[in-house]
Protein backbone atom coordinates (compact mmCIF):
# COMPACT_ATOMS: atom_id res chain seq x y z
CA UNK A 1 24.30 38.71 1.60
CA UNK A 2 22.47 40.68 -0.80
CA UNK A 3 23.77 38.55 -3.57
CA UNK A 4 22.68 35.26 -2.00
CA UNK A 5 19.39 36.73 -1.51
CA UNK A 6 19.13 37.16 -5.23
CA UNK A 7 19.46 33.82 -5.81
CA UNK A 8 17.31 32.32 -3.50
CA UNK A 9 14.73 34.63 -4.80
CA UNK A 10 15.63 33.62 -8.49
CA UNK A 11 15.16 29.23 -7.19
CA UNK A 12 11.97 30.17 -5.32
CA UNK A 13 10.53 31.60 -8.56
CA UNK A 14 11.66 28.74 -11.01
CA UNK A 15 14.13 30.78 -13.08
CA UNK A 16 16.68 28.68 -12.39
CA UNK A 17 16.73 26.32 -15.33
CA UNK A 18 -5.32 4.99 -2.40
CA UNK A 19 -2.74 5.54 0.62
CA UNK A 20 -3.91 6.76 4.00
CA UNK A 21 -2.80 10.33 4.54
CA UNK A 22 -2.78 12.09 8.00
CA UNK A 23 -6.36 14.63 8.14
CA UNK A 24 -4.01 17.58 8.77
CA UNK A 25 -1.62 17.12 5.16
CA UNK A 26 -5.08 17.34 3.22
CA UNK A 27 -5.76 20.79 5.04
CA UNK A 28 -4.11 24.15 4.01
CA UNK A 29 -5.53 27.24 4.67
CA UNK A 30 -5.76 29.83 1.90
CA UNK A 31 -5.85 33.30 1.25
CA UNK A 32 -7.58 35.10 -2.00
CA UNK A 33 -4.68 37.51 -2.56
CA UNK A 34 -4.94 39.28 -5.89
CA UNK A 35 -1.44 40.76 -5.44
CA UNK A 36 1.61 40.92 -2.88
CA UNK A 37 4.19 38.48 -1.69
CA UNK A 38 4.28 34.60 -1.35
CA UNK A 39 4.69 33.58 2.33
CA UNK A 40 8.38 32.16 3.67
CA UNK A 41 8.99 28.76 2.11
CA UNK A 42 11.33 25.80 3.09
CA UNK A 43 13.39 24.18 -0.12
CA UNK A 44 15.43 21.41 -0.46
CA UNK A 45 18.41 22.69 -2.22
CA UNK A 46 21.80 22.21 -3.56
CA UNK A 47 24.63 24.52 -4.21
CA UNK A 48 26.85 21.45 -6.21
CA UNK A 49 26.46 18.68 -7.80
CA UNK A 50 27.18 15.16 -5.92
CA UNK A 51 26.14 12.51 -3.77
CA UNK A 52 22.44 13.81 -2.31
CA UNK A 53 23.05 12.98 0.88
CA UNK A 54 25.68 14.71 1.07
CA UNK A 55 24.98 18.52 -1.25
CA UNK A 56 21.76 18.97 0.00
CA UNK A 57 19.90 20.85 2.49
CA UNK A 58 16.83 22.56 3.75
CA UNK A 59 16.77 26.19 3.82
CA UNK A 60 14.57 29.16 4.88
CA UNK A 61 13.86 30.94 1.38
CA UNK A 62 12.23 34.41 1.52
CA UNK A 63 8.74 35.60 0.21
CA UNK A 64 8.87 36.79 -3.09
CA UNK A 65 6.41 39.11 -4.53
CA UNK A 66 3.37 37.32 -6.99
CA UNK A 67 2.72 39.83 -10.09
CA UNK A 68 -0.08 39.80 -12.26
CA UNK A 69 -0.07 36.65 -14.40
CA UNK A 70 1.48 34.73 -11.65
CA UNK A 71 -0.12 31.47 -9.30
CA UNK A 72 1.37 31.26 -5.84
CA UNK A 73 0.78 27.09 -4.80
CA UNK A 74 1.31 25.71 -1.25
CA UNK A 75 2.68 22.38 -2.48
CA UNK A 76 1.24 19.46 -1.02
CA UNK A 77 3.36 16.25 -1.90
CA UNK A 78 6.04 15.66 -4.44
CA UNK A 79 8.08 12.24 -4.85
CA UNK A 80 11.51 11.18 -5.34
CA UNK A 81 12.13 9.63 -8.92
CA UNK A 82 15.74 8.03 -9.65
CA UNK A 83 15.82 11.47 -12.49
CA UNK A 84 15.73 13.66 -9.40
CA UNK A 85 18.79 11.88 -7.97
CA UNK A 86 20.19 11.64 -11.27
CA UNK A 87 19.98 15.63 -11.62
CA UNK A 88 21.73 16.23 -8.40
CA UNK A 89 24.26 14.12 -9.44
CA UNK A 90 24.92 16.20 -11.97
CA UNK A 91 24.63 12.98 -14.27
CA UNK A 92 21.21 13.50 -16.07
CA UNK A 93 21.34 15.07 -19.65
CA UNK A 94 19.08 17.97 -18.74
CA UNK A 95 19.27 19.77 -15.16
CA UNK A 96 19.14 23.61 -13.61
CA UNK A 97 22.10 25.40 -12.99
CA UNK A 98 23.09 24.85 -9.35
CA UNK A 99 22.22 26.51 -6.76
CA UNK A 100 19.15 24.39 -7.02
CA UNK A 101 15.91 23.26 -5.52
CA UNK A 102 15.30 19.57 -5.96
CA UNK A 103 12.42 17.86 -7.32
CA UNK A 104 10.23 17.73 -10.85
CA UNK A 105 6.55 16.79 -10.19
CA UNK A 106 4.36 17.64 -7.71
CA UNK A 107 0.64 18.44 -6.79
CA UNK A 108 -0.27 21.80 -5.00
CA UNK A 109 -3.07 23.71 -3.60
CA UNK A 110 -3.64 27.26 -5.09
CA UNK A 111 -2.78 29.93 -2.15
CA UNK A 112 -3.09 33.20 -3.84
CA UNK A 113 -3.60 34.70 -7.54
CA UNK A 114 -2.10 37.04 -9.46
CA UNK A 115 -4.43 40.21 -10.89
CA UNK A 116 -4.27 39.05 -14.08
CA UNK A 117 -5.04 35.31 -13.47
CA UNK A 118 -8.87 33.91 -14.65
CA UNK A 119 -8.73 30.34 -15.06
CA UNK A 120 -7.98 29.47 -11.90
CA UNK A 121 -9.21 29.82 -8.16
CA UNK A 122 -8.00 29.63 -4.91
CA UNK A 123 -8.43 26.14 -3.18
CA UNK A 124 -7.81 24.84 -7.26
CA UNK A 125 -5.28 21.64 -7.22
CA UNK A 126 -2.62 21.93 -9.82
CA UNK A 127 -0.04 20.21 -11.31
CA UNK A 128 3.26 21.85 -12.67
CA UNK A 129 2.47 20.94 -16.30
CA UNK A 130 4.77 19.94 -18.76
CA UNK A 131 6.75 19.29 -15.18
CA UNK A 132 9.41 21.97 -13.63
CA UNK A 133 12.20 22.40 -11.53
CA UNK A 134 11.91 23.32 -8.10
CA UNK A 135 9.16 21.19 -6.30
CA UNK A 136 10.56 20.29 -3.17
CA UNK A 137 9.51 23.79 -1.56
CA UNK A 138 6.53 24.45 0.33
CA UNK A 139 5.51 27.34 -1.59
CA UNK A 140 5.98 28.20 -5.43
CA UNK A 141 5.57 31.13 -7.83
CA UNK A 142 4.98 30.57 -11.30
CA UNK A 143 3.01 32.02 -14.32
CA UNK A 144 -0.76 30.87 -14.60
CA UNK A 145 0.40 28.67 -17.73
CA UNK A 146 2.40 26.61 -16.71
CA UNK A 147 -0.32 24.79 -14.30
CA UNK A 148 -2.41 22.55 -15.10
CA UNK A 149 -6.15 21.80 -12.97
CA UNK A 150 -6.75 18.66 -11.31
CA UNK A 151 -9.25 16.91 -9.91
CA UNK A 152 -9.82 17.43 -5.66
CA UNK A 153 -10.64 13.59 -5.43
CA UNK A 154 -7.77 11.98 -7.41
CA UNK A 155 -5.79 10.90 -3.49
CA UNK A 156 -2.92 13.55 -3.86
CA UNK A 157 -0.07 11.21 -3.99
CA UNK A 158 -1.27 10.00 -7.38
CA UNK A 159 -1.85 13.39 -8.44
CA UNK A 160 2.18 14.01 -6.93
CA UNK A 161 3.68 11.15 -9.17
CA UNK A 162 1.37 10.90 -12.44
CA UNK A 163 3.69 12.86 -14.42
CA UNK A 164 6.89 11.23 -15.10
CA UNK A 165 5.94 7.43 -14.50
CA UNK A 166 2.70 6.71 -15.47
CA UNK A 167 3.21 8.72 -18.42
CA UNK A 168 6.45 6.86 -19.04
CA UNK A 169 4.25 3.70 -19.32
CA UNK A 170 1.58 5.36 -21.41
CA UNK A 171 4.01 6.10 -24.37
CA UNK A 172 5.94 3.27 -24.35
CA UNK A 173 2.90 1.13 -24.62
CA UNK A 174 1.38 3.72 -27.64
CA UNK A 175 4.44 4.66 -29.02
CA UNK A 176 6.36 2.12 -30.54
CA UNK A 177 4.68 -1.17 -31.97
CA UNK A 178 0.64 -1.18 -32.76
CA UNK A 179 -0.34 -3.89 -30.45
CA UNK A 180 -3.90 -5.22 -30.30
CA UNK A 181 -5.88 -7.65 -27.76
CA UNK A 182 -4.47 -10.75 -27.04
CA UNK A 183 -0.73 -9.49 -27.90
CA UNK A 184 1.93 -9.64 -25.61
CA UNK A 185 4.83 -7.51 -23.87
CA UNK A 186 7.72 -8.42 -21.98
CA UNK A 187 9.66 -6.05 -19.40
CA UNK A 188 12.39 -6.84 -16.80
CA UNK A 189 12.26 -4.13 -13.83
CA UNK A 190 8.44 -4.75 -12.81
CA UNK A 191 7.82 -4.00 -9.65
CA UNK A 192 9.25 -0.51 -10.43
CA UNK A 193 6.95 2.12 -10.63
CA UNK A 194 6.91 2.51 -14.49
CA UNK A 195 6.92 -1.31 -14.78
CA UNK A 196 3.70 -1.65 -11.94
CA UNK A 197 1.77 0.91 -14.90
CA UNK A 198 2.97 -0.90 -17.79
CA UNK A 199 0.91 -3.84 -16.35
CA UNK A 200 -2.17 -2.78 -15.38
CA UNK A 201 -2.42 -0.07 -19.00
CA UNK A 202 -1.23 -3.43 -20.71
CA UNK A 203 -4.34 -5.47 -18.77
CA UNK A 204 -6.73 -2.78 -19.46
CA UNK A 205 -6.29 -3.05 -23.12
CA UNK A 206 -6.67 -6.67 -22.56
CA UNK A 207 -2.30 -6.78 -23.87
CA UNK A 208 -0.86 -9.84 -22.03
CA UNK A 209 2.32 -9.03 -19.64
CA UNK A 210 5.63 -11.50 -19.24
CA UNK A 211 7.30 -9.62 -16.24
CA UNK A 212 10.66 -10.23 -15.19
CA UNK A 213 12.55 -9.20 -11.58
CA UNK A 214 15.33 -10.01 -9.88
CA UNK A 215 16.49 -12.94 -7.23
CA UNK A 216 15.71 -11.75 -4.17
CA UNK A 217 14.08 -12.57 -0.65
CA UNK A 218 10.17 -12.53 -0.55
CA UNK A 219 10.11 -12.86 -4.49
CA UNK A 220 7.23 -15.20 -4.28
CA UNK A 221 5.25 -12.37 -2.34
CA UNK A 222 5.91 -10.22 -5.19
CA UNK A 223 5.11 -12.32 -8.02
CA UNK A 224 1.75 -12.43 -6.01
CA UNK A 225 1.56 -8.96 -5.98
CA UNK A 226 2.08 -8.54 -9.64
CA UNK A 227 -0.26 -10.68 -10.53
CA UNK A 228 -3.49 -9.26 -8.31
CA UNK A 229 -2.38 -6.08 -11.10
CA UNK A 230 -2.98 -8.00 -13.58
CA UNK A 231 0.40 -9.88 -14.86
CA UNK A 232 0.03 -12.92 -16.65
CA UNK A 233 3.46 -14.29 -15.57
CA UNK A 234 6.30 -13.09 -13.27
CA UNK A 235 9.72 -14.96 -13.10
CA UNK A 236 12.77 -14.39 -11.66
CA UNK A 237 16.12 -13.98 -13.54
CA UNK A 238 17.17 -17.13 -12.13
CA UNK A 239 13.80 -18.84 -13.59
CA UNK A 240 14.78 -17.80 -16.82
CA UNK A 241 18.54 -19.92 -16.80
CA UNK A 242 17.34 -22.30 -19.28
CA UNK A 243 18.29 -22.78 -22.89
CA UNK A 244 14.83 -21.82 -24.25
CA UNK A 245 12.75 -19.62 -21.94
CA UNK A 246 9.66 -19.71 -24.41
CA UNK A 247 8.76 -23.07 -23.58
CA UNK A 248 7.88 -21.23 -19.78
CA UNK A 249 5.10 -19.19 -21.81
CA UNK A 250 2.12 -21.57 -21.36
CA UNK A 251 -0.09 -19.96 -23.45
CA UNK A 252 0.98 -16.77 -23.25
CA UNK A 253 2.16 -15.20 -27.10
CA UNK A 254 5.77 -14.25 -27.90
CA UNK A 255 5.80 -10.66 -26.76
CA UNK A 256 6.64 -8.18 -30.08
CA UNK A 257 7.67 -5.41 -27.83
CA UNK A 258 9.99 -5.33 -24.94
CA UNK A 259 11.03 -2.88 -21.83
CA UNK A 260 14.03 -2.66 -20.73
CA UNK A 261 15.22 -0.07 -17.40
CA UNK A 262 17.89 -2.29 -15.87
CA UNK A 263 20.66 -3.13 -18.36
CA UNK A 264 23.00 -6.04 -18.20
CA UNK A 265 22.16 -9.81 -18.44
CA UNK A 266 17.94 -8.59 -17.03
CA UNK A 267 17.90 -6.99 -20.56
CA UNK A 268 18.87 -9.93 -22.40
CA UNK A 269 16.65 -11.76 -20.77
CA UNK A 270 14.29 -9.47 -22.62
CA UNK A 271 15.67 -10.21 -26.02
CA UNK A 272 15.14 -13.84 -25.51
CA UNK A 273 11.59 -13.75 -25.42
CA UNK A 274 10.95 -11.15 -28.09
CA UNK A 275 9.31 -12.53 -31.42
CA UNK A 276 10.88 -12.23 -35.01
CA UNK A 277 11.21 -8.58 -35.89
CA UNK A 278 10.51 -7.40 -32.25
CA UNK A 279 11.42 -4.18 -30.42
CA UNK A 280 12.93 -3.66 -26.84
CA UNK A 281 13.27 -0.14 -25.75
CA UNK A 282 15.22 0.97 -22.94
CA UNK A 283 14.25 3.62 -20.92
CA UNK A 284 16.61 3.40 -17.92
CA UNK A 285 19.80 1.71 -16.66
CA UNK A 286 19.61 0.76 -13.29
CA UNK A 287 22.07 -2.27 -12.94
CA UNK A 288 24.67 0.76 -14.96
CA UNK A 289 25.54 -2.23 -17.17
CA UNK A 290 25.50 -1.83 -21.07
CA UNK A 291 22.80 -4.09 -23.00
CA UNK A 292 24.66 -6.24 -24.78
CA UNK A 293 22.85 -7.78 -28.27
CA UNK A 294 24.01 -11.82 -29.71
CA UNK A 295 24.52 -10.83 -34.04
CA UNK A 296 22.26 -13.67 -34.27
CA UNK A 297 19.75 -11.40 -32.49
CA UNK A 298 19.56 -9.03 -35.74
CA UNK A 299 20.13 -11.10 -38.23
CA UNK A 300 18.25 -14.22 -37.23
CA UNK A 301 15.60 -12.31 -35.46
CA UNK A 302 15.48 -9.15 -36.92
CA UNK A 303 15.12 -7.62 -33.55
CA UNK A 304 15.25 -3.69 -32.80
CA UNK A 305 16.64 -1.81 -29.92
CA UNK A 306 15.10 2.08 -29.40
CA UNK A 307 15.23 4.16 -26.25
CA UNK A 308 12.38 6.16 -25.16
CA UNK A 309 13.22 9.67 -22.30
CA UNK A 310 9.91 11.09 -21.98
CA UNK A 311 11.59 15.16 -21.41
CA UNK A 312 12.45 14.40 -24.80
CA UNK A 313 9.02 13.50 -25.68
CA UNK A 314 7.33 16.87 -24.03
CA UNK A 315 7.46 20.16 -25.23
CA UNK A 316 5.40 23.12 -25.12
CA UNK A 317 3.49 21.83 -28.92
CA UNK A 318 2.08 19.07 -26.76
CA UNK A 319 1.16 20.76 -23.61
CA UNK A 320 -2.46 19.76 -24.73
CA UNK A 321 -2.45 16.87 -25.57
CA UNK A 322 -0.22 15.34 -22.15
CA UNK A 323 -2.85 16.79 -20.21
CA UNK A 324 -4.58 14.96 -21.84
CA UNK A 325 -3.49 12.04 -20.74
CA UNK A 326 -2.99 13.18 -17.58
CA UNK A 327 -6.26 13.13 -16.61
CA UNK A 328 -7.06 9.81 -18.61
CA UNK A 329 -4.66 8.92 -15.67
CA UNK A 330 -6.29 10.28 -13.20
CA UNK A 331 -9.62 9.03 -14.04
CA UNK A 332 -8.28 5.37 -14.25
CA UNK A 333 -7.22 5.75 -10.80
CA UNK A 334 -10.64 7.49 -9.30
CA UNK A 335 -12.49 4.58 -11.52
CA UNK A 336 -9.99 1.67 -9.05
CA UNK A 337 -8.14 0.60 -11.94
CA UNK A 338 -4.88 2.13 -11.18
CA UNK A 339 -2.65 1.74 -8.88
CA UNK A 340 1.15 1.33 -7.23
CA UNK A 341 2.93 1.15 -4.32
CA UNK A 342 4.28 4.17 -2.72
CA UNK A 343 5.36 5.50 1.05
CA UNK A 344 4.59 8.59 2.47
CA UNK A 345 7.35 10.63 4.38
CA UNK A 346 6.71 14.19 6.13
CA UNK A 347 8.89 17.00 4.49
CA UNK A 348 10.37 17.25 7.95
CA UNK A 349 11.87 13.62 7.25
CA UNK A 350 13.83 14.50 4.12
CA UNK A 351 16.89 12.96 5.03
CA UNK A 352 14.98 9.50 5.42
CA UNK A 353 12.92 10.02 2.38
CA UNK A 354 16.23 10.75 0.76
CA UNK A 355 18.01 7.64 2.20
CA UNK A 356 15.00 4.88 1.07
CA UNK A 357 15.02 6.90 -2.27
CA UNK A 358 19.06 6.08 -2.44
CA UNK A 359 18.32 2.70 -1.48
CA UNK A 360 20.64 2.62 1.67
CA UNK A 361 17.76 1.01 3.34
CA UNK A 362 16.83 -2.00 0.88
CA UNK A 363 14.16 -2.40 -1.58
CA UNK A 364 11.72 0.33 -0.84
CA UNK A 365 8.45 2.00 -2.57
CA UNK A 366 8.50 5.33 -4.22
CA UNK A 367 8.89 8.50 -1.58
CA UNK A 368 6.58 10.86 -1.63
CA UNK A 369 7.21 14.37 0.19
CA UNK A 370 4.13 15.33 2.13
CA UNK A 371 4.02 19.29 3.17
């Protein structure tokens, strides 16, 4: 017993490497602690790796006592992303050591303060920044440092998810090929989160957006959809079974830089429209189908293929500048010019959170956890 205690003390502390929301989620009453212990928390953990639905589970977890340079945060929400899965799994290239807590972004009110701590104040909002293990708990211990200040009025759920995906999109867009006004992208998997920023940070910089998603029921719904944030065209896979999918442009430039998170024939669909010498990167793999490149692509076209996994992109050197962007984030979306679709599911609902998140229940928005 003593032993498991350990380690549910060691998860709890992280050692272990807008939508309409319900009055009484925005509420949390605080306390102005300067030392002692955290109060009991709830986690989402997992003692294997495997199918989620199947290794996980919610536990009771201790408090744990908050020393000096440490921030005690009643979490508020934290989403789902296909990495968390992925990590559970036991599939993604970079995950804790199981036994677990679930979960890598996350927004949280400030409950209590170490001695030591003088940047921050009770009642702050912070993020986990760069993000961290562990944020499917209601409460969390970790060193003053690794938070990162938010603003009160960004709606929490954006606050929850602007880590992984919007930054995602950010990069990608900066990182890659200099584009200017009036040039054009192309990306297959848009009405995924990372593909619903890519648009509206492409329209904002006035960078046209070919978007490109699969045959399914109520596609003409989402093409609207897309469009009101601000793509220029949407087709379906099918749409694009013709011998020369440029002529379907109508007006719109040959993109020079592609995005590619689904794999298969949806990423050569990609490489078709790319210009001479253009780029796709991949950042995911969701159909788990190789991309698959003609010879005639690189020698005729000169095309390049580069891959983009924004943990790789973080480290402590540019704490700074992502929160940075962070808040450029933020601000877009307090300013009305960002936005995407997510649901929000009480922590008590896990299991169906978990289950939309798996897609067992069709085509569904992003989960968010709300505490």
């Amino acid at each position: 017993m003593a032993s498991s205690l350990r380690v549910v003390l060691s998860i709890a502390r992280g050692r272990i490497p807008s939508l309409p929301v319900p009055p009484h989620y925005r509420t949390v009453t605080v306390r102005a602690l300067s030392s002692g212990l955290s109060p009991p928390s709830k986690a989402v953990v997992y003692d294997q790796h495997g199918q989620p639905d199947q290794v996980t589970r919610v536990i009771d977890v201790p408090p744990i006592e908050i020393k000096e340079n440490d921030v005690c945060v009643k979490m508020l929400a934290a989403p789902i992303n296909p990495s968390d899965i992925n990590r559970i799994e036991g599939v993604y290239p970079v995950r804790p050591l199981v036994p677990a807590v679930g979960g890598y972004e996350g927004v949280g009110e400030i409950y209590a303060l170490g001695s030591s701590v003088r940047k921050l104040s009770v009642g702050d909002w912070v993020i986990p920044s760069p993000p961290s293990f562990g944020t499917w708990q209601t409460y969390i211990v970790k060193e003053e440092g690794l938070w990162h200040k938010v603003d009160k009025d960004v709606p929490l759920e954006y606050a929850a998810t602007v880590t992984v995906n919007p930054l995602t999109a950010l990069r990608m867009l900066e990182d890659f090929v200099k584009l200017k006004e009036g040039d054009a992208i192309v990306q297959n998997g848009a009405t995924s989160l990372v593909g619903q920023c890519i648009i509206q940070l492409a329209h904002i910089r006035g960078i046209r957006s070919i978007n490109i998603i699969r045959d399914r029921a109520g596609s003409e719904d989402v093409k609207g959809r897309l469009t009101q944030l601000g793509a220029d065209a949407v087709f379906t896979e099918k749409q694009l079974e013709v011998k020369n999918v440029k002529e379907l442009l109508a007006g719109v430039p040959e993109p020079a830089l592609g995005f590619n998170c689904v794999g298969g024939n949806a990423a050569s669909l990609v490489l078709k429209f790319l210009r001479q010498g253009g780029t796709m990167v991949t950042y995911g793999g969701m159909a788990k189908k190789p991309v698959t490149v003609s010879t005639s692509s690189f020698i005729f076209k000169d095309l390049a293929l580069r891959g983009f996994w924004l943990q790789k992109w973080m480290s402590s050197e540019r704490a700074k500048e992502c929160r940075e962007m962070i808040d450029y984030l933020l601000g877009l979306v307090c300013d009305g010019k960002f936005r995407y679709e997510m649901e929000l599911i009480p922590f008590h609902d896990f299991d169906t959170a978990l289950d939309k998140a798996l897609g067992k229940l069709g085509s569904q928005p992003k989960q968010v956890l709300i505490f």
